[in-house]
Protein backbone atom coordinates (compact mmCIF):
# COMPACT_ATOMS: atom_id res chain seq x y z
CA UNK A 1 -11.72 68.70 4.95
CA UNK A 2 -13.18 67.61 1.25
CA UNK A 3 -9.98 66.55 0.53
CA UNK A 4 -9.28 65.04 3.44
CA UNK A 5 -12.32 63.00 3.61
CA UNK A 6 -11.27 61.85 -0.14
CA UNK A 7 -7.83 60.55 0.68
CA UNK A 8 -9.56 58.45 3.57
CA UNK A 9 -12.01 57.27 0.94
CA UNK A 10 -9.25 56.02 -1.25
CA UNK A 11 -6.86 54.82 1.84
CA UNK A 12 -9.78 52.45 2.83
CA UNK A 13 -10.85 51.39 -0.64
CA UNK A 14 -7.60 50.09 -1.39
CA UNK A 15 -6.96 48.77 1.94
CA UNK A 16 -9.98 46.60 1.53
CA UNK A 17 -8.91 45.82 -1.75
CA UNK A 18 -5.30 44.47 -0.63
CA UNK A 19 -7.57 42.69 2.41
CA UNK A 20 -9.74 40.95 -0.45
CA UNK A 21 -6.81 40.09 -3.02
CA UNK A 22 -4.88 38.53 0.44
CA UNK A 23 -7.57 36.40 1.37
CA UNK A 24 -7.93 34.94 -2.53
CA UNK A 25 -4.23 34.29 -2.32
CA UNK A 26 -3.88 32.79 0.77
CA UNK A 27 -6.11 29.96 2.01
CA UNK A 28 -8.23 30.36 5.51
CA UNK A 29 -7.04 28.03 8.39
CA UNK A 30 -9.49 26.10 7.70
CA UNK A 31 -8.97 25.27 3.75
CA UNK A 32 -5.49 24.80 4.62
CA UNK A 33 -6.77 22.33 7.33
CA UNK A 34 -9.37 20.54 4.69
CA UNK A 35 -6.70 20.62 2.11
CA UNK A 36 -4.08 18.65 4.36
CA UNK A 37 -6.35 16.64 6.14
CA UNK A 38 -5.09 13.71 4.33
CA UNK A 39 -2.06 13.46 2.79
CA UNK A 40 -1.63 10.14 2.43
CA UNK A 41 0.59 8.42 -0.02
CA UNK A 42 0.48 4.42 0.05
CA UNK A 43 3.34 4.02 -1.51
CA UNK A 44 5.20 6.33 0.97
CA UNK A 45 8.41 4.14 2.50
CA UNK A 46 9.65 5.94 5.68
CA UNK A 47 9.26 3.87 8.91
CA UNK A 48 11.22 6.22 11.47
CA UNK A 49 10.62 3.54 14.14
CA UNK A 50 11.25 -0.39 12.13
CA UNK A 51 7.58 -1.72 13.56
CA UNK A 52 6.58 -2.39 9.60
CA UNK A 53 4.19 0.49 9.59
CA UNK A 54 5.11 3.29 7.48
CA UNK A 55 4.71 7.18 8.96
CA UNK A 56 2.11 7.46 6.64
CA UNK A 57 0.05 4.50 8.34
CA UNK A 58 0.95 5.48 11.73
CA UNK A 59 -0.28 9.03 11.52
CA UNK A 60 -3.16 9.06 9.13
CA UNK A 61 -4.68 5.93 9.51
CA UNK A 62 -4.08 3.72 12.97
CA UNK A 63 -2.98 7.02 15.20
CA UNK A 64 -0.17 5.04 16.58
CA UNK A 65 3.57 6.84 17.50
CA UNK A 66 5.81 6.60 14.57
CA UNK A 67 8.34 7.07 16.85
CA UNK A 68 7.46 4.02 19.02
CA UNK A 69 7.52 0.53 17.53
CA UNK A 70 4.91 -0.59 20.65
CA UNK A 71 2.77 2.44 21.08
CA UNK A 72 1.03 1.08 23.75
CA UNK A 73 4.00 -0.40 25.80
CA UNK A 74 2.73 -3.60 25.84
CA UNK A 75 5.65 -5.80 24.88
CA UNK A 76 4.17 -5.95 21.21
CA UNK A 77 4.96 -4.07 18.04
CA UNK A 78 2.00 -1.87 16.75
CA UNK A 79 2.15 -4.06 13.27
CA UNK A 80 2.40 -7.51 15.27
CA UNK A 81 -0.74 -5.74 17.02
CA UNK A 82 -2.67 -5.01 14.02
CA UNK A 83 -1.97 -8.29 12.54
CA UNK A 84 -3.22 -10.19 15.20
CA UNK A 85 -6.06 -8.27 15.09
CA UNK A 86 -5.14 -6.41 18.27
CA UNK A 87 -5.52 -2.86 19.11
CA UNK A 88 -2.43 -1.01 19.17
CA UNK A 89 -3.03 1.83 21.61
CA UNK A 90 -4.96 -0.88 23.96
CA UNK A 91 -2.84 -3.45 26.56
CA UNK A 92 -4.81 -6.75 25.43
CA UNK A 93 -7.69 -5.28 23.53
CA UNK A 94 -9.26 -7.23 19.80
CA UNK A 95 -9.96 -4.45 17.97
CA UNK A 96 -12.45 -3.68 15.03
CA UNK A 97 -10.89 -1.62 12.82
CA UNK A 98 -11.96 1.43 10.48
CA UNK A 99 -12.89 1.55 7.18
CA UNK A 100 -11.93 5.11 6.38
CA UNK A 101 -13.27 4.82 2.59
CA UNK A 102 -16.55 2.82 3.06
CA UNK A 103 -15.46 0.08 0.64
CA UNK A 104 -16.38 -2.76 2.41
CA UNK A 105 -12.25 -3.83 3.64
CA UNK A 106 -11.29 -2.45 6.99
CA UNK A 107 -8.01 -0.32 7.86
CA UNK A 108 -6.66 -2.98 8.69
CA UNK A 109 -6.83 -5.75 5.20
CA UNK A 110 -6.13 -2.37 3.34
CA UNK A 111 -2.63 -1.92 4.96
CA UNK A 112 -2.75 -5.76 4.83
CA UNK A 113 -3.32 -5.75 0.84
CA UNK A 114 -1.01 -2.47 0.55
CA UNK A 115 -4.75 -0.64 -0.64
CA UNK A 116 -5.25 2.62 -0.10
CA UNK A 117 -7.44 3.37 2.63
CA UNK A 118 -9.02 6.94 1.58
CA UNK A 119 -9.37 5.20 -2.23
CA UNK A 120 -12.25 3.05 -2.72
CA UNK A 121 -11.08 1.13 -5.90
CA UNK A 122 -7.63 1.22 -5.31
CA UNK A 123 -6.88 -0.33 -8.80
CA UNK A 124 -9.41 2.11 -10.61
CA UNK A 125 -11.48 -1.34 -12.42
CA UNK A 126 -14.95 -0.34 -11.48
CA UNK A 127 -14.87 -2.69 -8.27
CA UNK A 128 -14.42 -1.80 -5.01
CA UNK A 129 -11.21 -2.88 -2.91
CA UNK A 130 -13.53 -4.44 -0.29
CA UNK A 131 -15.92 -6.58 -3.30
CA UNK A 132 -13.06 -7.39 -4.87
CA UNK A 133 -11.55 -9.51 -1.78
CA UNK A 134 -14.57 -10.49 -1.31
CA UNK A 135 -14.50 -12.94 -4.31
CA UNK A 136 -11.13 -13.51 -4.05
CA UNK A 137 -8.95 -11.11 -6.29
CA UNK A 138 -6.07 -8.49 -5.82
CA UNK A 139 -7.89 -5.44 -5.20
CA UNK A 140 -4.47 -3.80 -6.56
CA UNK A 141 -4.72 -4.90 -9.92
CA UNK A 142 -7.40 -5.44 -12.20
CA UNK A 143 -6.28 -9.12 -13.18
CA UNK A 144 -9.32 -11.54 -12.97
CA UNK A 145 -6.57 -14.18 -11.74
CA UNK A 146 -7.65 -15.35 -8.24
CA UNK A 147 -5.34 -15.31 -5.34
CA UNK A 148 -4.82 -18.09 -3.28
CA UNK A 149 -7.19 -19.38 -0.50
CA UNK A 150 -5.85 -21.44 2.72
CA UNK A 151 -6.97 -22.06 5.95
CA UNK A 152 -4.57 -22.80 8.21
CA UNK A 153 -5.64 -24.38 11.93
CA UNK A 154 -3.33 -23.68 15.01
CA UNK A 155 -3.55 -26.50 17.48
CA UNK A 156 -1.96 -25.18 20.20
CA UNK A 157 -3.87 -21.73 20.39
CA UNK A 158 -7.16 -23.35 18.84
CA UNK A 159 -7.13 -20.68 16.08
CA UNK A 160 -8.36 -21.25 12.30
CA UNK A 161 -7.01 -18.72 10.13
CA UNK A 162 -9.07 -17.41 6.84
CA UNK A 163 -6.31 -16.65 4.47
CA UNK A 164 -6.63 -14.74 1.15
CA UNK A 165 -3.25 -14.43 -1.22
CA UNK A 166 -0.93 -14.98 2.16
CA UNK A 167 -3.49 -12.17 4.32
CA UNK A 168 -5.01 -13.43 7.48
CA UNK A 169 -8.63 -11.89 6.79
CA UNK A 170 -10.20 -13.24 9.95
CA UNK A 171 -9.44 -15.32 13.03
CA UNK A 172 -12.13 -18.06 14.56
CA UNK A 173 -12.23 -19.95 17.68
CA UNK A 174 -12.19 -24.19 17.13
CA UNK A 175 -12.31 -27.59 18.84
CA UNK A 176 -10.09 -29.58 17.64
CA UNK A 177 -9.15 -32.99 18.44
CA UNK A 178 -8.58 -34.35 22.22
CA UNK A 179 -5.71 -36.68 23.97
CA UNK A 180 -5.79 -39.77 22.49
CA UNK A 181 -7.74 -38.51 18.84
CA UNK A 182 -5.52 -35.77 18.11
CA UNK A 183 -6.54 -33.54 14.51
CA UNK A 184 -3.67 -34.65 12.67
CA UNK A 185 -0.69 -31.99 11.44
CA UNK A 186 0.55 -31.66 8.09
CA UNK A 187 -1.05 -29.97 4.61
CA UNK A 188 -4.40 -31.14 3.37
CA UNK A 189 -6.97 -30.42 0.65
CA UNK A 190 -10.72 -30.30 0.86
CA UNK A 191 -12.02 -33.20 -0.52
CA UNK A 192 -15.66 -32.60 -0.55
CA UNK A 193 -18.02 -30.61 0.82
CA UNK A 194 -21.86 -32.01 2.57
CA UNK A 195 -24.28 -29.00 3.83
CA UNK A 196 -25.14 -31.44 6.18
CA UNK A 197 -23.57 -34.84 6.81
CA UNK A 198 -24.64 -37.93 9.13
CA UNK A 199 -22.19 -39.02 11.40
CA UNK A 200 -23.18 -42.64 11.48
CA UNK A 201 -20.63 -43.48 14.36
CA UNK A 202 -21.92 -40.30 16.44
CA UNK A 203 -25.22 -40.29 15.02
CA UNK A 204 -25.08 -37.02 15.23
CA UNK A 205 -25.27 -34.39 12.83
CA UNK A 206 -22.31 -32.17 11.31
CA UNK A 207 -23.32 -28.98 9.56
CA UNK A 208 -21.05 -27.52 6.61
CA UNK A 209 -19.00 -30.49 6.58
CA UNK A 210 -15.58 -30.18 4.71
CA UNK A 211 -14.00 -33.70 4.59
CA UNK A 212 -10.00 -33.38 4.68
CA UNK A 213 -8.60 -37.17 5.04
CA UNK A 214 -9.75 -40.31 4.16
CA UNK A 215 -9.75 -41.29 7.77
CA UNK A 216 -13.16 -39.14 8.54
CA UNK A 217 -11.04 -36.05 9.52
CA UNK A 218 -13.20 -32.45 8.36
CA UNK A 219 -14.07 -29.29 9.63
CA UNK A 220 -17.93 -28.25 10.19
CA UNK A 221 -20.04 -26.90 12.71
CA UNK A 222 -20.45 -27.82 16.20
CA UNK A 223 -22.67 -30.88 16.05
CA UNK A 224 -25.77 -31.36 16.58
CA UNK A 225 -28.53 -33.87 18.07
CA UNK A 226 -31.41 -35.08 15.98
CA UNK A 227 -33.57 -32.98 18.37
CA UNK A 228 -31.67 -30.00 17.60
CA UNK A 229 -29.22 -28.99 20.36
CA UNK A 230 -25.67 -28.15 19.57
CA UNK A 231 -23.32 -30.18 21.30
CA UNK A 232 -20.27 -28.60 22.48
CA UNK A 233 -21.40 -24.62 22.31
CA UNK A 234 -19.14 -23.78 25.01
CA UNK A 235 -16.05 -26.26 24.16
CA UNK A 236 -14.51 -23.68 21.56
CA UNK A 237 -11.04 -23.26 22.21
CA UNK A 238 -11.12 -26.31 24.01
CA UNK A 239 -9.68 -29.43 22.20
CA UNK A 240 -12.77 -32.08 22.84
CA UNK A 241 -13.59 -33.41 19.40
CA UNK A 242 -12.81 -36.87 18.44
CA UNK A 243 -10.79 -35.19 15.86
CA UNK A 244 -12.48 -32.98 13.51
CA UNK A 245 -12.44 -29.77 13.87
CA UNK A 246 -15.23 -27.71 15.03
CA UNK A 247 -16.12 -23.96 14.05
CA UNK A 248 -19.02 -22.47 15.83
CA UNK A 249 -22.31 -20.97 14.19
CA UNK A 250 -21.86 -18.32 12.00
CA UNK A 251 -18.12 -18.99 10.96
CA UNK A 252 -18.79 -21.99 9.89
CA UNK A 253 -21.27 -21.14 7.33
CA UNK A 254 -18.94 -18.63 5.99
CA UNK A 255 -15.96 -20.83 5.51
CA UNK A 256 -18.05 -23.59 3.50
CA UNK A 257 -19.12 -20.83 1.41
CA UNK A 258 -15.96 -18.93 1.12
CA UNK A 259 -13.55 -22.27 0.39
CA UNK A 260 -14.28 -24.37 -2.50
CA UNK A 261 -12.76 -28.21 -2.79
CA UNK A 262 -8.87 -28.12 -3.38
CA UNK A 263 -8.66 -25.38 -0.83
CA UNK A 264 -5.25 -25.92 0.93
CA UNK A 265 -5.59 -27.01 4.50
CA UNK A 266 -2.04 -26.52 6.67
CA UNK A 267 -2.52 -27.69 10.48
CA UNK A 268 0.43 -27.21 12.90
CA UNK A 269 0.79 -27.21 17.07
């Protein structure tokens, strides 16, 4: 029975043992889980379904079907989607995207820019992706060379476009002008800018005004009366202006600041 009681001694000892050196060797469920959680390579090329989003996007960042170029069936791709600022498991649904890594650029401008969405500093300079765009540079490459700014102004849908080195970074609603004093189309600069310009003809003011012809065409904020109210607050996306074009409160303010003079200006129908 001494003996006995030995050999089960030793059986379990090294049973435990061979337990113990199994579970150094071979990672819980869980580690494997944490250690695959994201495997994401941005430069990763497959697109099993043509929609312009890579697998690698479609599983790890937007959750769409790589299989299915219009996830949601919805008549639109899942990248036309995202573009348009769209959600792409939604029918008809604007969508504010992620920001997986915190760094001040949503899921969306990072696929956009080709960043990478789990990397902060995509170009490892010090800055992140996010403050990067923010004052206008490729957040993929530490060059201090600006990229280009234009605003572009959709007549038809009443859209002005905020565009950074050829990315749409944010749609707003305008006014532009009605029948008979139509914005005019074509490719303009900003010729100056006025924090707040008199409209002797209107005698009204025009907030963040940024003069494009020499005709009195410009963009600024929805007017407003001596006395303070705005004129026109519930005309955006309605073509009423005698021309200009008209940006509500808040987007307004951030296009003055965010386009200097020069700034290209291309209006189409």
């Amino acid at each position: 029975m001494r003996y006995l009681g030995f050999i089960l001694v030793l059986f379990f000892y090294f049973f435990n043992v061979s337990l113990v050196s199994a579970a150094e060797q071979i990672p819980t469920t869980n580690a494997v889980a944490a250690s695959t959680t994201i495997p994401f390579d941005v430069k990763a090329t497959v697109d099993t379904d043509g929609d312009e989003l890579t697998d690698q996007w479609e599983i790890f960042v937007f959750k769409t079907d790589p299989n299915k170029k219009d996830s949601d069936g919805d008549s639109f791709s899942d990248s036309t989607e995202i573009k348009d600022i769209f959600d792409p498991l939604k029918k008809n649904i604007a969508k504010n995207f992620e920001d997986q890594d915190k760094d001040g650029l949503d899921d969306r401008l990072e696929w956009l820019f080709k960043t990478d969405p789990f990397n902060s500093d995509t170009d490892g300079d010090g800055f992140t992706d996010g403050n990067e765009v923010t004052k206008g540079f490729d957040p993929r490459s530490g060059s201090k060379k600006p990229l280009k700014k234009r605003i572009r102004i959709d007549l038809s849908k009443q859209i002005m476009q905020q565009e950074l080195g050829g990315v749409v970074l944010a749609n707003f609603r305008v006014s532009t002008g009605k029948k008979g004093m139509a914005t005019p189309t074509g490719d303009f600069a900003i010729k100056e800018k006025i924090p707040r310009a008199w409209s002797r003809s209107a005698k009204l003011w025009m907030p963040y005004w940024m003069k494009f012809t020499d005709r009195g065409h410009g963009i600024h904020e929805l007017p407003e009366w001596p006395g303070g109210k705005k004129e026109g607050v519930n005309h955006l996306g309605v073509p009423v202006s005698h021309g200009c074009v008209r940006l509500g409160i808040g987007p307004a303010k951030t296009m003055y600041e965010w386009a200097p003079v020069g700034t290209i200006i291309h209006i189409e129908h």
